[in-house]
N, C-alpha and C. Protein backbone atom coordinates (compact mmCIF):
# COMPACT_ATOMS: atom_id res chain seq x y z
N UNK A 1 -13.24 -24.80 68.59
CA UNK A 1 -14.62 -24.68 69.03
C UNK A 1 -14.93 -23.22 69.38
N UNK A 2 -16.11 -22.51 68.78
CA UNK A 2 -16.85 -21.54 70.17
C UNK A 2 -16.65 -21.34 71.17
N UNK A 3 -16.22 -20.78 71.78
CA UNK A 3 -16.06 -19.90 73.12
C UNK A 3 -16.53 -18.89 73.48
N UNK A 4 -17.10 -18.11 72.58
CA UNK A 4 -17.95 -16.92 72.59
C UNK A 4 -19.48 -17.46 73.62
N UNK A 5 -19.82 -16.15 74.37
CA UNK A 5 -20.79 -16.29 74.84
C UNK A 5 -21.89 -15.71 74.42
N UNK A 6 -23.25 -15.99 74.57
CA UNK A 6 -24.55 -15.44 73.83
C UNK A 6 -24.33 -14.08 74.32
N UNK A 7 -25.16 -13.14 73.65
CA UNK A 7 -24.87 -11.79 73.57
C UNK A 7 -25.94 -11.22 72.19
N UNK A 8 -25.98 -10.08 72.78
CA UNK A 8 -26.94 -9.33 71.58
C UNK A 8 -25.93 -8.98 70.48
N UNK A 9 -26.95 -8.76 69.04
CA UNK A 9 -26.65 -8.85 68.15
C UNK A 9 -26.41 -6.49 67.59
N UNK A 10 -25.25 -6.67 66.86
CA UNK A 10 -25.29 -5.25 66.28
C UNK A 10 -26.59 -3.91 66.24
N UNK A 11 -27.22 -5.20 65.13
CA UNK A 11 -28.70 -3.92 64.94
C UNK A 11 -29.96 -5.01 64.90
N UNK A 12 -31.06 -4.72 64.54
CA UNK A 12 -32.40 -5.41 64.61
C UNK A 12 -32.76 -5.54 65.75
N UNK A 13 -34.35 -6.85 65.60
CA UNK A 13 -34.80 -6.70 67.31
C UNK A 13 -33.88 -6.98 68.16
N UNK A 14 -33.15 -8.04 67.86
CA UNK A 14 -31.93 -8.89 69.03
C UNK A 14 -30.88 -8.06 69.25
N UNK A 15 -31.01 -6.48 69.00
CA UNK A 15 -29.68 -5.65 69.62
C UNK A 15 -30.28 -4.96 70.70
N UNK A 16 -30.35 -5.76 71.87
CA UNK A 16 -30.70 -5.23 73.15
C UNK A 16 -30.00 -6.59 74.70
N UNK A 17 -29.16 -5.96 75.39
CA UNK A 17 -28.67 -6.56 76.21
C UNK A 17 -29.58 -8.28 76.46
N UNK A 18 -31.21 -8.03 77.16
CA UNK A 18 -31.69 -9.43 77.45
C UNK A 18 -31.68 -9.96 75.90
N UNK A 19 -31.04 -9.93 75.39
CA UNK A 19 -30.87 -11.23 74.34
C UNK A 19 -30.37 -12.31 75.17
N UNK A 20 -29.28 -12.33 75.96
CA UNK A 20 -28.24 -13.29 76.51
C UNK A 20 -29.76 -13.89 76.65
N UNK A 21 -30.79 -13.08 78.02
CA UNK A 21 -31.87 -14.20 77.98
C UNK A 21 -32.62 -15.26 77.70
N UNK A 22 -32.52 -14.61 76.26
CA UNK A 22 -33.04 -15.08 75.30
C UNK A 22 -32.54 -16.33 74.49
N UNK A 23 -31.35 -16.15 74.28
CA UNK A 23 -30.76 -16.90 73.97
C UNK A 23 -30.21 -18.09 75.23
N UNK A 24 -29.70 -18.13 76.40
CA UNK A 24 -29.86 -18.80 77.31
C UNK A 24 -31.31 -19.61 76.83
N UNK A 25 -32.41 -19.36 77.26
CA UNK A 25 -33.54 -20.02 77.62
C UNK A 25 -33.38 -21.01 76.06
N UNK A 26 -33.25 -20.30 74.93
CA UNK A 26 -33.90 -20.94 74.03
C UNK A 26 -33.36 -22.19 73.60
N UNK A 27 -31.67 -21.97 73.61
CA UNK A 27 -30.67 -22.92 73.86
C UNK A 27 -30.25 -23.83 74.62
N UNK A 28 -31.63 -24.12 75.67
CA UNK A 28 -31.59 -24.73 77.39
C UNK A 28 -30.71 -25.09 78.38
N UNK A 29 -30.02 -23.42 77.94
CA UNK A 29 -28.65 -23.15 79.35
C UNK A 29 -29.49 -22.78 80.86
N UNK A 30 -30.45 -22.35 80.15
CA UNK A 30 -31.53 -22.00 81.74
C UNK A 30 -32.41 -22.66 82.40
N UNK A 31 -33.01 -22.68 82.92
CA UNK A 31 -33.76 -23.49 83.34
C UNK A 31 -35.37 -23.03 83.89
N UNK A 32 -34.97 -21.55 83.77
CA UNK A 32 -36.07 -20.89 83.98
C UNK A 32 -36.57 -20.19 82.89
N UNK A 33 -37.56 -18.99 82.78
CA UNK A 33 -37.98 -18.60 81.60
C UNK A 33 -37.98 -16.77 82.71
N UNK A 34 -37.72 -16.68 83.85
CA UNK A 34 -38.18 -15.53 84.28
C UNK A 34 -36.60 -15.15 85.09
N UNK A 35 -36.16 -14.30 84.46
CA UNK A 35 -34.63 -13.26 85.11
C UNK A 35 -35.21 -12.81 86.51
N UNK A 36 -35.67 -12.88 87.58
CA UNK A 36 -35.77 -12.13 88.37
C UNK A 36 -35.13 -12.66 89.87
N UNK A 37 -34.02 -11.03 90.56
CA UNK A 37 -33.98 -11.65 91.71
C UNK A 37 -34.76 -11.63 92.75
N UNK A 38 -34.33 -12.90 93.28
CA UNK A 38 -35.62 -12.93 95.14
C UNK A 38 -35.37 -11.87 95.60
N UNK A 39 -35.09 -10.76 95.68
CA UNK A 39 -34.71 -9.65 96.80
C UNK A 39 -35.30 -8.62 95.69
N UNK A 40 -35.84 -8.57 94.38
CA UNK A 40 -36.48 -7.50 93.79
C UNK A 40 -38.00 -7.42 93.96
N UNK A 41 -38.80 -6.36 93.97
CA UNK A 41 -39.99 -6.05 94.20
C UNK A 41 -40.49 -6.74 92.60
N UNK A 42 -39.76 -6.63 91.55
CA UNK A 42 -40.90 -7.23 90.79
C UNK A 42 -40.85 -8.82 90.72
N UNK A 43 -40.21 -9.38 91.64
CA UNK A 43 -40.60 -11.52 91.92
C UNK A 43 -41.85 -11.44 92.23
N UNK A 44 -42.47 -10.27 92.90
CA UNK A 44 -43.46 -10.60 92.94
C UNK A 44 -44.81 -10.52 91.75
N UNK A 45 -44.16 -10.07 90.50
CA UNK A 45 -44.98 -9.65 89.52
C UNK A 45 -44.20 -10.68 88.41
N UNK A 46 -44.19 -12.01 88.97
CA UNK A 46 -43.38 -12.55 87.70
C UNK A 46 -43.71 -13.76 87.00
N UNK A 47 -45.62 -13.63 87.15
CA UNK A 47 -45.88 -14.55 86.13
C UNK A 47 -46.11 -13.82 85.18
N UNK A 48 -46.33 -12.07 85.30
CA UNK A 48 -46.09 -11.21 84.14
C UNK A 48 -44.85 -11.19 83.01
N UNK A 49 -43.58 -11.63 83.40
CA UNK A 49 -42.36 -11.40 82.78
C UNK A 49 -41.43 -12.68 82.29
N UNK A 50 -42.71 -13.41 81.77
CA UNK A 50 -41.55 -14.23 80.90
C UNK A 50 -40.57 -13.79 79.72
N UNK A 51 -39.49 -14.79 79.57
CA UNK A 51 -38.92 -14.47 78.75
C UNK A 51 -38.84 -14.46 77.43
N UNK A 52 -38.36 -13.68 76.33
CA UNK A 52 -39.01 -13.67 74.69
C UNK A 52 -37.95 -14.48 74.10
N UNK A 53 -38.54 -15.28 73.28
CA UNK A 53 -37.89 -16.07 73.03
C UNK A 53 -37.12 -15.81 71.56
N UNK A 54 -35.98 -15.84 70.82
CA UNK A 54 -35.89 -15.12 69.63
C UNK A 54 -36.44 -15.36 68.52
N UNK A 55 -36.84 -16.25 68.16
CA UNK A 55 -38.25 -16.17 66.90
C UNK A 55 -39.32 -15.26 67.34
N UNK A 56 -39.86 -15.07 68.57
CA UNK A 56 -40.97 -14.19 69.26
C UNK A 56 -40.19 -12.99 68.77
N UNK A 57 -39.04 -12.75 69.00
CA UNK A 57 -38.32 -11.15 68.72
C UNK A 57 -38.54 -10.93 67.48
N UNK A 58 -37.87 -11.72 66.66
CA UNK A 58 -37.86 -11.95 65.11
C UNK A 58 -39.65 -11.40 64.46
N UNK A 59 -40.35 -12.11 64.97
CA UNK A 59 -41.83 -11.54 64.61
C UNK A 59 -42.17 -10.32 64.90
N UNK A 60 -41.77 -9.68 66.37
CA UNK A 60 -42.68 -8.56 66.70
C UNK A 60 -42.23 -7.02 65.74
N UNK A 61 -43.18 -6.31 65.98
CA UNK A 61 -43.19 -4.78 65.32
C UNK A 61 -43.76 -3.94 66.90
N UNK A 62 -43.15 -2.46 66.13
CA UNK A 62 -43.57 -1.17 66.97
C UNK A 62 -43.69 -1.64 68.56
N UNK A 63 -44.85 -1.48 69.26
CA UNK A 63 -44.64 -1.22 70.71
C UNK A 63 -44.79 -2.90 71.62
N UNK A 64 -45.14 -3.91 70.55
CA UNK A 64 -44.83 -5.16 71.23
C UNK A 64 -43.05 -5.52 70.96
N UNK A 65 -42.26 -5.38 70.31
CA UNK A 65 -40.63 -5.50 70.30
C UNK A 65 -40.62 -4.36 71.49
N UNK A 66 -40.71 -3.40 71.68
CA UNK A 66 -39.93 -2.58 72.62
C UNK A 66 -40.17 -2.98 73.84
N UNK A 67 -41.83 -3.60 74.12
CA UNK A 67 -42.00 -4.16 75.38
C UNK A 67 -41.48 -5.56 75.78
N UNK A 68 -41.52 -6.36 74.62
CA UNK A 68 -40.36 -7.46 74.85
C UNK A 68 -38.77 -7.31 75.12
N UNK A 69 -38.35 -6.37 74.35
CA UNK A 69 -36.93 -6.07 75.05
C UNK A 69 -36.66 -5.48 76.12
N UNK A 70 -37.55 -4.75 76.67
CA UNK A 70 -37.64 -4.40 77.73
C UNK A 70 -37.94 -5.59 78.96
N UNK A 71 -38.64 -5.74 78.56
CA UNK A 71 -39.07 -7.48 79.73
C UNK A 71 -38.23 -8.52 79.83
N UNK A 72 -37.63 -8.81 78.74
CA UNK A 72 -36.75 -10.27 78.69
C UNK A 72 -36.19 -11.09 79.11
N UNK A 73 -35.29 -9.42 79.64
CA UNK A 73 -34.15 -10.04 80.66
C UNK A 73 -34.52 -9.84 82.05
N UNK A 74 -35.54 -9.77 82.87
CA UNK A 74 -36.11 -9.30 83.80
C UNK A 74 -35.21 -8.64 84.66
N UNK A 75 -34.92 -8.76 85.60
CA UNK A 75 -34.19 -7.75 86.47
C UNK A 75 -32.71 -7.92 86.78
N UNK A 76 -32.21 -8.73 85.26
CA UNK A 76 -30.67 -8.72 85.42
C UNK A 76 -29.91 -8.24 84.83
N UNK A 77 -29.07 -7.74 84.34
CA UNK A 77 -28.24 -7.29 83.12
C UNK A 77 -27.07 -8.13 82.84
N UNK A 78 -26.95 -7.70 81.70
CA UNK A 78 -25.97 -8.52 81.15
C UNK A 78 -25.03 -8.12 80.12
N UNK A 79 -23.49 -8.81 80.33
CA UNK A 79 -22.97 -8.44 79.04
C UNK A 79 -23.35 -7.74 77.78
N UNK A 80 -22.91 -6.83 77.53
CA UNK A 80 -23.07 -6.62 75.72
C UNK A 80 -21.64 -6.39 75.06
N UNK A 81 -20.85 -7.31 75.11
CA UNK A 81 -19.52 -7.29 74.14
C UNK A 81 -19.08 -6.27 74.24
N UNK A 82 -18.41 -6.12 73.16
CA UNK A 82 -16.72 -5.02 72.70
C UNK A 82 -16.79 -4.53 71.19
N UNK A 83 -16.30 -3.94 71.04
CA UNK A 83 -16.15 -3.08 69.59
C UNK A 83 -14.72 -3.33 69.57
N UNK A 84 -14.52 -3.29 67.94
CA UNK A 84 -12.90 -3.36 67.66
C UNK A 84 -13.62 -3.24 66.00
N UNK A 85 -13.03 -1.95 65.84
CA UNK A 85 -13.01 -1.45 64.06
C UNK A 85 -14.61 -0.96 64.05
N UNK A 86 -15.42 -1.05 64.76
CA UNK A 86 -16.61 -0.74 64.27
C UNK A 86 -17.67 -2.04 64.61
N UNK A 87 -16.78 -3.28 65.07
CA UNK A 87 -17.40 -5.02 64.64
C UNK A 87 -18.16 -4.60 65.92
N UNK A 88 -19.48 -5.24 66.27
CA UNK A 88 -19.77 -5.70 67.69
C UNK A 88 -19.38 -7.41 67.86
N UNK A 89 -18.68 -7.68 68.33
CA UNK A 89 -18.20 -8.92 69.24
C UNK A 89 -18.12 -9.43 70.54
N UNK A 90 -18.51 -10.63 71.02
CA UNK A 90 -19.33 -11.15 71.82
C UNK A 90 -17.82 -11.70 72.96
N UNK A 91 -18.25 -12.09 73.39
CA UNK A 91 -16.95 -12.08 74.82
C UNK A 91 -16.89 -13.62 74.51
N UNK A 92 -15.71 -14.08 74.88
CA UNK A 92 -15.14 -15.68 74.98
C UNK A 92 -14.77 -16.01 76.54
N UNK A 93 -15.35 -17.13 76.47
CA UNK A 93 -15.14 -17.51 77.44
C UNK A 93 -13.20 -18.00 78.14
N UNK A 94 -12.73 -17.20 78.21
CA UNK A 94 -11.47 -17.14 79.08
C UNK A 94 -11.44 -17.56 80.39
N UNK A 95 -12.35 -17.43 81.55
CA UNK A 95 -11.69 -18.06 83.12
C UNK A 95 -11.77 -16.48 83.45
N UNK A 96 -11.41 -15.60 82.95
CA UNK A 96 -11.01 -14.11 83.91
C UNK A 96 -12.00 -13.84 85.09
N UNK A 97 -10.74 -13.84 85.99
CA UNK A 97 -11.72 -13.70 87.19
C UNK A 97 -12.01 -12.13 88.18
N UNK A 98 -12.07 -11.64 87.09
CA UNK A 98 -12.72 -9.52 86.86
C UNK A 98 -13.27 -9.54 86.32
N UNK A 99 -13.68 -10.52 85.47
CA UNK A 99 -14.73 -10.02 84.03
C UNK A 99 -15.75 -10.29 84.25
N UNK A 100 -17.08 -9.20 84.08
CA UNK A 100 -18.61 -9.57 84.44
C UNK A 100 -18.99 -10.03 83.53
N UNK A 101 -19.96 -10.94 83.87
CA UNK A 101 -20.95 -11.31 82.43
C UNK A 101 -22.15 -11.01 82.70
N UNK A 102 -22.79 -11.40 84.19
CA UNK A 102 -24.22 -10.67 84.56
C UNK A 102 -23.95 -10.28 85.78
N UNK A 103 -25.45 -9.56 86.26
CA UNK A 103 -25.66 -9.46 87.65
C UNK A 103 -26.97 -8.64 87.44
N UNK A 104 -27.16 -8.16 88.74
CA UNK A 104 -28.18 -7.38 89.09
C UNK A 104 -28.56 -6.09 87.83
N UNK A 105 -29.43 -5.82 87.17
CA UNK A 105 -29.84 -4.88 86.26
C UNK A 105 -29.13 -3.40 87.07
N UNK A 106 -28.33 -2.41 85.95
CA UNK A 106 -28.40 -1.46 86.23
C UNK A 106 -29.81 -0.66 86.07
N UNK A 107 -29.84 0.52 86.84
CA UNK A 107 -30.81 1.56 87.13
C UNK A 107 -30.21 2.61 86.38
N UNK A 108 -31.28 3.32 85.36
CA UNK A 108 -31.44 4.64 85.47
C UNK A 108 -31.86 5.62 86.06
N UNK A 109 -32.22 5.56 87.56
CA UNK A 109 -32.97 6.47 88.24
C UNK A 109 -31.73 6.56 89.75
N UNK A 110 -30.73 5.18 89.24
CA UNK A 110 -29.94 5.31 90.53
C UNK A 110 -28.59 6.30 90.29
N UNK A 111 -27.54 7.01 91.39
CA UNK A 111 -26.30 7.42 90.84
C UNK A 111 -25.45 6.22 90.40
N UNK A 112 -24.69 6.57 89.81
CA UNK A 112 -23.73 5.50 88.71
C UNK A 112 -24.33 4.11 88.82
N UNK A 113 -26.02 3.95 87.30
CA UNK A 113 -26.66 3.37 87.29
C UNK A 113 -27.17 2.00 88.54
N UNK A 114 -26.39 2.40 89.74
CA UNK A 114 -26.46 1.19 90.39
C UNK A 114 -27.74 0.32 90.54
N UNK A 115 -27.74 -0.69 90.67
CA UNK A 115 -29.41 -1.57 90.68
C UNK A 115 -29.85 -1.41 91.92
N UNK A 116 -31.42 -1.39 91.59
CA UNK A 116 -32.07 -1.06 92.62
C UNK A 116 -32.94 -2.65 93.42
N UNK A 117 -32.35 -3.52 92.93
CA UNK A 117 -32.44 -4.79 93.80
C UNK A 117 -31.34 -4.60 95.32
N UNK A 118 -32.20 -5.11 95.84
CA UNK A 118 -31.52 -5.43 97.40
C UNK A 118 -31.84 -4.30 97.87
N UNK A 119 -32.49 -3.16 97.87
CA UNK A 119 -32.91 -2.03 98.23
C UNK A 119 -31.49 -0.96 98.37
N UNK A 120 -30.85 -1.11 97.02
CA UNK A 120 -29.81 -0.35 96.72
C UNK A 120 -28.70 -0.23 97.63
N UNK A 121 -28.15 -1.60 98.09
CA UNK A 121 -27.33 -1.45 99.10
C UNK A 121 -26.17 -2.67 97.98
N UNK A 122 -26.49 -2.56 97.29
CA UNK A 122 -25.24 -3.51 96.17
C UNK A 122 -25.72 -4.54 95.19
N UNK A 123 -24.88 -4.72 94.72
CA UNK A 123 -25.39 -5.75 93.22
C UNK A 123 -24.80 -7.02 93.60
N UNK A 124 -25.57 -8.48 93.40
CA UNK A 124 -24.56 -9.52 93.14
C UNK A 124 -23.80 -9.56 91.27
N UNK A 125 -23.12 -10.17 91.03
CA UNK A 125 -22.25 -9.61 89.66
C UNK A 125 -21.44 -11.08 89.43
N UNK A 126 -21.99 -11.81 88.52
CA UNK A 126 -21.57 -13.20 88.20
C UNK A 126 -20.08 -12.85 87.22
N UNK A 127 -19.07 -13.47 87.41
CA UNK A 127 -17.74 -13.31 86.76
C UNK A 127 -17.56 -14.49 86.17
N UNK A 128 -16.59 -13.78 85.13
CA UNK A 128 -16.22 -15.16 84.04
C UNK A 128 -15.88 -16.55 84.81
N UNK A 129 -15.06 -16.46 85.02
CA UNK A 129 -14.49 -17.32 86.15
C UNK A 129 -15.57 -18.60 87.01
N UNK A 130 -16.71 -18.15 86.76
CA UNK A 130 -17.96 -18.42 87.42
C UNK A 130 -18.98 -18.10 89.05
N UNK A 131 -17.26 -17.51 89.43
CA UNK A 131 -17.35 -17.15 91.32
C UNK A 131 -18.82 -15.64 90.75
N UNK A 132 -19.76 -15.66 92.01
CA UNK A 132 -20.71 -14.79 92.38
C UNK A 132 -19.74 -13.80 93.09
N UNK A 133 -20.63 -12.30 93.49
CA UNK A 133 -19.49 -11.73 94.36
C UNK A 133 -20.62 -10.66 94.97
N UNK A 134 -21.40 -9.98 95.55
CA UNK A 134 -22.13 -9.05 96.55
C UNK A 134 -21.29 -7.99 96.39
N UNK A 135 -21.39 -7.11 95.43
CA UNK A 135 -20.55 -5.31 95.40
C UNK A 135 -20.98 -4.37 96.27
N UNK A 136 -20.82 -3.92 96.92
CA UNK A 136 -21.72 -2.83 97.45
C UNK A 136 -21.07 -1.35 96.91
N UNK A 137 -19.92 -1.03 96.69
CA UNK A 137 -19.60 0.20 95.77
C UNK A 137 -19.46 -0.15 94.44
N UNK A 138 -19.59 0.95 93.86
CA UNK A 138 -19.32 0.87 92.03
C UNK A 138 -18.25 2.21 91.74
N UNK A 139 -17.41 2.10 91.23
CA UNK A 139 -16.98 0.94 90.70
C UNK A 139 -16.14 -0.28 91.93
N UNK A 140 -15.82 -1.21 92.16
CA UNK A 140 -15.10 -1.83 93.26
C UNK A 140 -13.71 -2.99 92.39
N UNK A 141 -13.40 -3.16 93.09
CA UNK A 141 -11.90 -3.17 92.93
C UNK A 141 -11.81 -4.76 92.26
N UNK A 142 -12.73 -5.52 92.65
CA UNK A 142 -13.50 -6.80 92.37
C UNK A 142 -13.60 -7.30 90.86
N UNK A 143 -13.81 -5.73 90.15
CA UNK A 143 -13.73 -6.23 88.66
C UNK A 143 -13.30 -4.92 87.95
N UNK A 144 -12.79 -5.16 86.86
CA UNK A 144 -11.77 -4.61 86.01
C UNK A 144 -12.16 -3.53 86.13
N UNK A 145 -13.14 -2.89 86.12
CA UNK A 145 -13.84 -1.33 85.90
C UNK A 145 -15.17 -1.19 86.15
N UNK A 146 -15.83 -0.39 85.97
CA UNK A 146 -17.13 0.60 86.36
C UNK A 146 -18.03 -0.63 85.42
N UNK A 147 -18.81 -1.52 86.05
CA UNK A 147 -19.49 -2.44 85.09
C UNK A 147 -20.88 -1.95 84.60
N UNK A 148 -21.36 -1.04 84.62
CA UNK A 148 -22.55 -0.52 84.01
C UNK A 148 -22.20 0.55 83.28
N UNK A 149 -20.76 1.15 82.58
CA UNK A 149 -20.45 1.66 81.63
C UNK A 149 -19.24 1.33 81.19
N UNK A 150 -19.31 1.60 79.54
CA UNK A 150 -17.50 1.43 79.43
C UNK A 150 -16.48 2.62 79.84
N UNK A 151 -15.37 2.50 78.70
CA UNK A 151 -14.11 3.27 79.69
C UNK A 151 -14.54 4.73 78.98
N UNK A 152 -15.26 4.82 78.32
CA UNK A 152 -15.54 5.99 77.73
C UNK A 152 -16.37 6.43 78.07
N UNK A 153 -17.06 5.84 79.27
CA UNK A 153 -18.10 6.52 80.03
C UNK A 153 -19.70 6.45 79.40
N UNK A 154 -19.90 5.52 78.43
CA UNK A 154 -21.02 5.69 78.04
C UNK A 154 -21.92 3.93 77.92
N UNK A 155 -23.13 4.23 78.26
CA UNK A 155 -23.67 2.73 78.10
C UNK A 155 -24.01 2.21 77.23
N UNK A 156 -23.12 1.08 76.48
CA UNK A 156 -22.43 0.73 75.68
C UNK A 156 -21.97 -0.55 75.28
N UNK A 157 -21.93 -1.32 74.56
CA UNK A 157 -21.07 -2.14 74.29
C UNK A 157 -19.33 -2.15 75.00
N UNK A 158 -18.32 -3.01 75.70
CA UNK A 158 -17.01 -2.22 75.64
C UNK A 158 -16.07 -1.98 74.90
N UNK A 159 -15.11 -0.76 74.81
CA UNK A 159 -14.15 -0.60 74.01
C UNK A 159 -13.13 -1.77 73.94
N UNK A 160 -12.92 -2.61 74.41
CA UNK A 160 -12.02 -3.86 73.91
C UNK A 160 -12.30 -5.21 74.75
N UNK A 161 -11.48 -5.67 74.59
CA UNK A 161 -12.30 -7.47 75.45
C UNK A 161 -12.50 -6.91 76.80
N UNK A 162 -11.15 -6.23 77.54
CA UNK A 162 -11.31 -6.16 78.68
C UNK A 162 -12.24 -5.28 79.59
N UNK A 163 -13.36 -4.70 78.77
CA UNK A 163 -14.29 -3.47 79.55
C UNK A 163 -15.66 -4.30 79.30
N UNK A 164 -15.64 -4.92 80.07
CA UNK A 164 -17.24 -5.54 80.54
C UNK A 164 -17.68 -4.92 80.92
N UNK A 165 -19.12 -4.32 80.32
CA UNK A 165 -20.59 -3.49 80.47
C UNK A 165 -21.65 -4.35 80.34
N UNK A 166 -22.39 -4.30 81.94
CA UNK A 166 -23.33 -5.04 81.71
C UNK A 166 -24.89 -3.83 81.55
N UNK A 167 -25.52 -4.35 80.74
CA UNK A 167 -27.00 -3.77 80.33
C UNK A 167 -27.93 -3.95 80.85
N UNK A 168 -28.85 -3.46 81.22
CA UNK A 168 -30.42 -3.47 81.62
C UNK A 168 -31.01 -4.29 80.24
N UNK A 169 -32.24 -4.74 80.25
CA UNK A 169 -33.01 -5.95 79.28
C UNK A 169 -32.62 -4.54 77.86
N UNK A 170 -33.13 -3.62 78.09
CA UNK A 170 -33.10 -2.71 76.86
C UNK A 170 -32.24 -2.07 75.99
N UNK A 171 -31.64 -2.19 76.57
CA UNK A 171 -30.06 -1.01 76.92
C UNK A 171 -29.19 -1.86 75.38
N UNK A 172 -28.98 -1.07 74.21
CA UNK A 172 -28.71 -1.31 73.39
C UNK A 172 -27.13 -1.42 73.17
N UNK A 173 -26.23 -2.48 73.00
CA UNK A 173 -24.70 -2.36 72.57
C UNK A 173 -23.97 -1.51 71.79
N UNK A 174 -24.98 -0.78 70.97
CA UNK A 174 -24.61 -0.09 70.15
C UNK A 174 -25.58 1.26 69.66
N UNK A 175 -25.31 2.32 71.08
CA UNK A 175 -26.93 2.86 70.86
C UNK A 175 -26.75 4.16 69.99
N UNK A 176 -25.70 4.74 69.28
CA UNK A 176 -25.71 5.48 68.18
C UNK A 176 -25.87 5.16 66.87
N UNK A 177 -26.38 5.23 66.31
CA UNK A 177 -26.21 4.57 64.64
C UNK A 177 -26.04 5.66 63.46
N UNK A 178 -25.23 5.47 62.83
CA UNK A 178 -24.77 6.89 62.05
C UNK A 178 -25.29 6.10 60.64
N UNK A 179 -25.89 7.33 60.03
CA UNK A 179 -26.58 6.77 58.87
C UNK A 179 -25.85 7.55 57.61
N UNK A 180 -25.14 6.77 56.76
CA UNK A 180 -24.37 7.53 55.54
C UNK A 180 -24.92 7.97 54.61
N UNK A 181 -24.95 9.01 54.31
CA UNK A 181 -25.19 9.55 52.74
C UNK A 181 -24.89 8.61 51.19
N UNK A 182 -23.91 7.95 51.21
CA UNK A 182 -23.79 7.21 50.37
C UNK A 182 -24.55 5.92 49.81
């Protein structure tokens, strides 16, 4: 059977972290349609931020896809897999109880992207395993490594099963793309 968990896809609209969203909702692992936590300033703006659903992705062009991937996942981040040879691949469900799959959205405006839910005093950070956990440093000892980048320091997909990077709704798994001459 599958063990793999939802996760964004290589390239196209669906290569942006809130896919998991997306895929959650559409697949009715969720129960809600809106990512947001009670302790973020935008719950209160959240009949604005439903979630896109992936045929909705599949349709959009230019500045409605960028504002849907941006929105999706509302204020959580999430997994974006591992690389091995070049593949993007999606995490399996193992039990590991270090391994992130979501939590609180990283920040770009914070030091070492930390989220700016809870008024920047820590992230909650859901683990494979299923246990919740309240971080208040990054990286913390709680899970395998620095969870809003991989080991190479960049935000990213991770370099092998074991470097869980979780993404902001936008935040692409694979954000270089080298285009060949051939």
């Amino acid at each position: 059977t599958d063990t793999s968990i939802p996760g964004p896809e290589a390239d196209g609209p669906r290569a942006e972290a809130g896919e998991d969203a997306s895929m959650k909702v559409s697949n009715g692992f969720a129960k809600t349609k809106k990512f947001l936590c009670p302790a973020s300033i935008r719950s209160k703006d959240s009949a604005r931020l439903p979630t896109t659903l992936p045929d909705e992705l599949d349709r959009a062009t230019c500045y409605y896809l960028l504002a849907m991937q941006k929105a999706m996942g509302g204020d959580f981040g999430f997994n974006m897999g591992y690389t091995v040879g070049g593949k993007l691949l999606l995490p399996t469900n193992s039990g590991r109880e270090q391994y992130v799959l979501a939590g609180d959205a990283p920040s770009n405006s914070r030091p070492r992207r930390a989220s700016g839910n809870h008024a920047g005093r820590g992230q909650n950070m859901v683990f494979e395993d299923g246990h919740v956990q309240f971080l208040r440093e990054l990286p913390n000892t709680s899970a395998l490594d620095d969870p809003f980048h991989n080991r190479d320091g960049w935000v990213a997909s991770g370099v092998d099963r074991n470097d869980a990077v979780l993404g902001a709704s936008e935040d692409a798994p694979i954000p270089v793309r080298l285009i060949s001459n051939e």
